[in-house]
Protein backbone atom coordinates (compact mmCIF):
# COMPACT_ATOMS: atom_id res chain seq x y z
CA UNK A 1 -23.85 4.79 -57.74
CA UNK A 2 -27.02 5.62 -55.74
CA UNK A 3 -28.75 3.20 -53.13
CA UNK A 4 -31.23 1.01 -54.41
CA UNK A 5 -34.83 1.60 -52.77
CA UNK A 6 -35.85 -0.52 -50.09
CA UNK A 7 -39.15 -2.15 -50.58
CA UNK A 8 -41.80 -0.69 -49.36
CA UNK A 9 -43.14 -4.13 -47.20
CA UNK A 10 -41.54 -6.82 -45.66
CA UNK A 11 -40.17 -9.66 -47.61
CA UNK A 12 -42.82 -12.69 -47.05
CA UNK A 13 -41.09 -15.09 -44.93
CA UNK A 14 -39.25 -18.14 -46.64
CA UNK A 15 -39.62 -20.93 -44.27
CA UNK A 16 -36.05 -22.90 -43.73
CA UNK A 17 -36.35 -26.51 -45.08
CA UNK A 18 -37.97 -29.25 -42.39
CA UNK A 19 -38.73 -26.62 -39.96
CA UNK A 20 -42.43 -25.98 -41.23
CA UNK A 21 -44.44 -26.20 -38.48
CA UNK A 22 -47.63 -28.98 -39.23
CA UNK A 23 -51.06 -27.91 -40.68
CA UNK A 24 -54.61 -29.11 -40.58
CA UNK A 25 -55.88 -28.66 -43.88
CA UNK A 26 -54.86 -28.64 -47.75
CA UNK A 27 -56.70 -26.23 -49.93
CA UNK A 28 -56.27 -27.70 -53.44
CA UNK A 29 -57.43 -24.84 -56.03
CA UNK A 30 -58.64 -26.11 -59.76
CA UNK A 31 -56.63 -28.93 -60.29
CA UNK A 32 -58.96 -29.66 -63.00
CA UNK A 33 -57.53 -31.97 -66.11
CA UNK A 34 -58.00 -28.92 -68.51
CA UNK A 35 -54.99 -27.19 -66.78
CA UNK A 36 -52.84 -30.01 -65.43
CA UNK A 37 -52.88 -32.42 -68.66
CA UNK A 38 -52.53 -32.96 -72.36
CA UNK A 39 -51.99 -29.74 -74.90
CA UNK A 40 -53.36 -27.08 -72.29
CA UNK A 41 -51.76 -27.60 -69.25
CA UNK A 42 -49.80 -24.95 -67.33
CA UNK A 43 -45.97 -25.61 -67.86
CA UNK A 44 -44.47 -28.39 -66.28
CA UNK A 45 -47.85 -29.47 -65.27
CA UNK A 46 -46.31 -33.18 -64.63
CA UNK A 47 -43.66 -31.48 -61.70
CA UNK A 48 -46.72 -29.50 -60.08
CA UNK A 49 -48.93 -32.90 -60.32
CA UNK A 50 -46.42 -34.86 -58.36
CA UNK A 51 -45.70 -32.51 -55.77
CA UNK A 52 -49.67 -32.16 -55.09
CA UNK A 53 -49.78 -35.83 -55.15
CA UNK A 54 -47.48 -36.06 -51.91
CA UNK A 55 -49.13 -33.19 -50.77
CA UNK A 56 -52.14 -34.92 -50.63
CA UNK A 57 -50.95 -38.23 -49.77
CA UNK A 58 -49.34 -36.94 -46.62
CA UNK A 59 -53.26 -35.16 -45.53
CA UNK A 60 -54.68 -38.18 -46.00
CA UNK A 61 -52.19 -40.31 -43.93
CA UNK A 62 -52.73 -37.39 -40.87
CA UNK A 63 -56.33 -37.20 -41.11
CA UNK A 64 -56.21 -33.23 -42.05
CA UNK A 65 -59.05 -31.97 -43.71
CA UNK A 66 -58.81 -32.05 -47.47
CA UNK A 67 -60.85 -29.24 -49.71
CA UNK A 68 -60.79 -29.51 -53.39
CA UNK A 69 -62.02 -26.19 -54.75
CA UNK A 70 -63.72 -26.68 -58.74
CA UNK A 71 -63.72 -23.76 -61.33
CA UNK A 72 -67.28 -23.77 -63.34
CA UNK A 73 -65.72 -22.40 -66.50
CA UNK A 74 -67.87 -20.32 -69.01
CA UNK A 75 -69.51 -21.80 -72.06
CA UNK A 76 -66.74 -22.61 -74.71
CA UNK A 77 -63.59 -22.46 -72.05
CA UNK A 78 -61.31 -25.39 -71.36
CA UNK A 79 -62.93 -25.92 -67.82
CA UNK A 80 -66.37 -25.42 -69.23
CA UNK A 81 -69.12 -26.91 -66.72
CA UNK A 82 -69.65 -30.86 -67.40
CA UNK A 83 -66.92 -31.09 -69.80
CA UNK A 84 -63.62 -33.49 -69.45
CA UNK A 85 -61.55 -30.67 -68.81
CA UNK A 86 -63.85 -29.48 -65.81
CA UNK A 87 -63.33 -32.89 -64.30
CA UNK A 88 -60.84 -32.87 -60.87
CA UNK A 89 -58.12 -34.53 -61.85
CA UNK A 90 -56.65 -36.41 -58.71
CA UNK A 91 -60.42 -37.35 -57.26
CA UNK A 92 -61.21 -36.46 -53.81
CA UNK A 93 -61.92 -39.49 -51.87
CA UNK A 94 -65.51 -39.00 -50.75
CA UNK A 95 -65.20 -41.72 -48.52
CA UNK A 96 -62.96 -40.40 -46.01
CA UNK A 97 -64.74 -36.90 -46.18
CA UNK A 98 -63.24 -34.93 -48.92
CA UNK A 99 -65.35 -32.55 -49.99
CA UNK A 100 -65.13 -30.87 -53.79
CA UNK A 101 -66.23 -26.99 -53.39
CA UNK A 102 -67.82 -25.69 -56.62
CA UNK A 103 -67.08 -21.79 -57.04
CA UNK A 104 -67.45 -19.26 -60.36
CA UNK A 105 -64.74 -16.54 -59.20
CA UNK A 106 -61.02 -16.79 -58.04
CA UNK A 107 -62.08 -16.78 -54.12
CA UNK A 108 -62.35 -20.02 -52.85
CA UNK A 109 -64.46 -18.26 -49.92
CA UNK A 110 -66.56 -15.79 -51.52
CA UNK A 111 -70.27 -16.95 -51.83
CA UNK A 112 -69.14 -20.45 -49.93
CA UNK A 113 -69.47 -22.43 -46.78
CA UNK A 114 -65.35 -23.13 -46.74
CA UNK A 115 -64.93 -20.68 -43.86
CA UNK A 116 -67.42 -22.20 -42.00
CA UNK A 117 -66.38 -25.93 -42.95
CA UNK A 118 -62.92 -24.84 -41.80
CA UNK A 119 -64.33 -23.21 -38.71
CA UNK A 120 -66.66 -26.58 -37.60
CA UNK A 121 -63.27 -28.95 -38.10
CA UNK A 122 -61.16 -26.81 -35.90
CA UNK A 123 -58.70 -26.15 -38.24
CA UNK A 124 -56.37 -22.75 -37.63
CA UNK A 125 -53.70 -23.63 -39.85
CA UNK A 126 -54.03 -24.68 -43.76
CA UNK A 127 -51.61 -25.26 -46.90
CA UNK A 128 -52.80 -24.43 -50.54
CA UNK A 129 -51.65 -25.48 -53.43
CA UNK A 130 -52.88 -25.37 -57.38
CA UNK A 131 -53.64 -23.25 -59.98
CA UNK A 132 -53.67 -20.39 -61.11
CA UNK A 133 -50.87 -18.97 -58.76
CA UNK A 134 -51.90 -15.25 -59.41
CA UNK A 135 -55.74 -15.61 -59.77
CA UNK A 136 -57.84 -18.59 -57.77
CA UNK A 137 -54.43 -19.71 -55.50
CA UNK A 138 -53.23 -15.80 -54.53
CA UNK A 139 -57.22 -15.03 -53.83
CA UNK A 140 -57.69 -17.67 -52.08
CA UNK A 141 -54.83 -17.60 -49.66
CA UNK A 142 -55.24 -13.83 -49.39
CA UNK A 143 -58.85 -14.68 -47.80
CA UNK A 144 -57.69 -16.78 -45.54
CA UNK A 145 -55.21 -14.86 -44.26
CA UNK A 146 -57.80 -11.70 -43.59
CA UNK A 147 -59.83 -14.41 -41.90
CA UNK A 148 -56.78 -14.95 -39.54
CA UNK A 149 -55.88 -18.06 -40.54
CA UNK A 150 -51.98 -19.46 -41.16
CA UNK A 151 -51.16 -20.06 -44.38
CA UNK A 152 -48.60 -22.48 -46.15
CA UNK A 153 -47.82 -21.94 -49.64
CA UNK A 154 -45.66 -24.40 -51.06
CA UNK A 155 -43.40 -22.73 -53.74
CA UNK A 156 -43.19 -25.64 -56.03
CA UNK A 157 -46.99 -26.86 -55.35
CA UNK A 158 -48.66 -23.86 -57.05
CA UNK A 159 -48.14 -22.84 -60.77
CA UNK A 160 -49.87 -20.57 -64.47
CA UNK A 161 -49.13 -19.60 -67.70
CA UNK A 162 -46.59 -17.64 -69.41
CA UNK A 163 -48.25 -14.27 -69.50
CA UNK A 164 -48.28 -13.53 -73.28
CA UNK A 165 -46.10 -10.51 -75.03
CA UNK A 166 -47.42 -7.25 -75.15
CA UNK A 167 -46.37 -4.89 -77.98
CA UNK A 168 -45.35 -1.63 -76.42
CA UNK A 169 -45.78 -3.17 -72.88
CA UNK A 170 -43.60 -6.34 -72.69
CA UNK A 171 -42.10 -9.59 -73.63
CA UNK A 172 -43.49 -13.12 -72.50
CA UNK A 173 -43.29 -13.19 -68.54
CA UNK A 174 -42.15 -16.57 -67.83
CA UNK A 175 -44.76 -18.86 -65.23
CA UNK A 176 -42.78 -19.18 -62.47
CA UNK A 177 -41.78 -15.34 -62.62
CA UNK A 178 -45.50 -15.05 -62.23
CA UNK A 179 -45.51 -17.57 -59.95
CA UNK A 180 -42.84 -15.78 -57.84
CA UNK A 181 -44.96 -12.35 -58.13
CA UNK A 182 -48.19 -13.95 -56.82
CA UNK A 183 -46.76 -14.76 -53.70
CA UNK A 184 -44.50 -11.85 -53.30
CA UNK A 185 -47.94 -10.16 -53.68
CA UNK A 186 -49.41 -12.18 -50.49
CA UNK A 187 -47.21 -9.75 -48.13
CA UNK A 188 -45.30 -10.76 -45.15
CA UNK A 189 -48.31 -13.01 -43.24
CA UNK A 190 -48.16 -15.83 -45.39
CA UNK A 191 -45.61 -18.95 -45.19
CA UNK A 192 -43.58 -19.58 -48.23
CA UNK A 193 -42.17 -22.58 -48.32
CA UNK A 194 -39.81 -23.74 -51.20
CA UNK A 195 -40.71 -27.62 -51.32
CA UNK A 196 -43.87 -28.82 -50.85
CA UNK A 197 -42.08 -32.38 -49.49
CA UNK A 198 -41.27 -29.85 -46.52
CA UNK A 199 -45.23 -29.39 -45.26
CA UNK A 200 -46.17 -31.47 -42.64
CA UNK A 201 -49.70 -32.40 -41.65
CA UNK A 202 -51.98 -32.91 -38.94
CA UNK A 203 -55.60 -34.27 -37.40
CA UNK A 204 -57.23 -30.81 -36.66
């Protein structure tokens, strides 16, 4: 039997339960009603909603800075612009300071102030969470690791489709296979943590 190849850069660091050190901000990516309820939403859309419920609750109770970034979907998509599905599902309060980021492409940074809101409250150290785990959430956190940031990614707090089969190519990749790739894909900088109940928050 030959040796199997060894991979060609580092595994990304799974963080051991209650030792994740505390954050200043949550990044929530499209957690728009079009992919987190009814017929469309990604699978097991009502596990990912609670987790980024405590997720969120816990920010609040800290005073870390919440984001909420918003997908303007394309004419005749299920987050299309104005539309129910468009709409932020779990609300940012406004009143405390959370601000909703509008963007067109997967980076939550590219053509936006976030850097520079993140930059102005101090904060060095973020968690994101949402969808879709290999599109808006991988760019994003990829980002903000170039910009030197740490990031968090909660394992169960992020989540997509089933990639569809392929004839010739393959069968239906499962979501959280997909899931799994997206942050395997964020290399050995990021901070994978398998329960989202494990990230801890704090005032910037």
């Amino acid at each position: 039997m030959t040796n199997q190849p060894k991979p060609t850069h580092p595994t990304p660091p799974l963080a051991p339960t209650g030792a994740v050190a505390p954050v200043q901000a949550l990044i929530m990516v499209d957690m728009q009603t079009a992919f987190v309820a009814g017929d469309g939403a990604v699978p097991d859309a009502e596990r990912l909603l609670e987790r980024v419920r405590g997720l969120l609750a816990r920010a609040r109770e800290s005073g870390a800075v919440v984001v909420q970034l918003q997908n303007d979907g394309e004419p005749g998509t299920s987050d299309e612009t104005g539309t129910p599905g468009w709409e932020i599902h779990l609300p940012a309060d406004t009143d405390r300071g959370e601000i909703v980021l509008r963007k067109t492409v997967d980076d939550g940074f590219e053509d936006s102030p976030l850097e520079s809101l993140l930059r102005d409250a101090g904060v060095k150290e973020l968690a994101v969470c949402g969808v879709m785990s290999e599109m808006c959430v991988r760019a994003t956190a990829s980002t903000a690791l170039e910009l030197g940031f740490r990031v968090v990614l909660p394992h169960d707090a992020h989540a997509t489709y089933d990639i569809p089969a392929a004839e010739g190519i393959s069968d239906v990749v499962p979501a959280a296979t997909v899931s799994r790739v997206a942050e395997w894909t964020l290399g050995d900088e990021v901070e994978i943590v398998p329960r989202a109940a494990d990230v801890v928050f704090t005032k910037p």
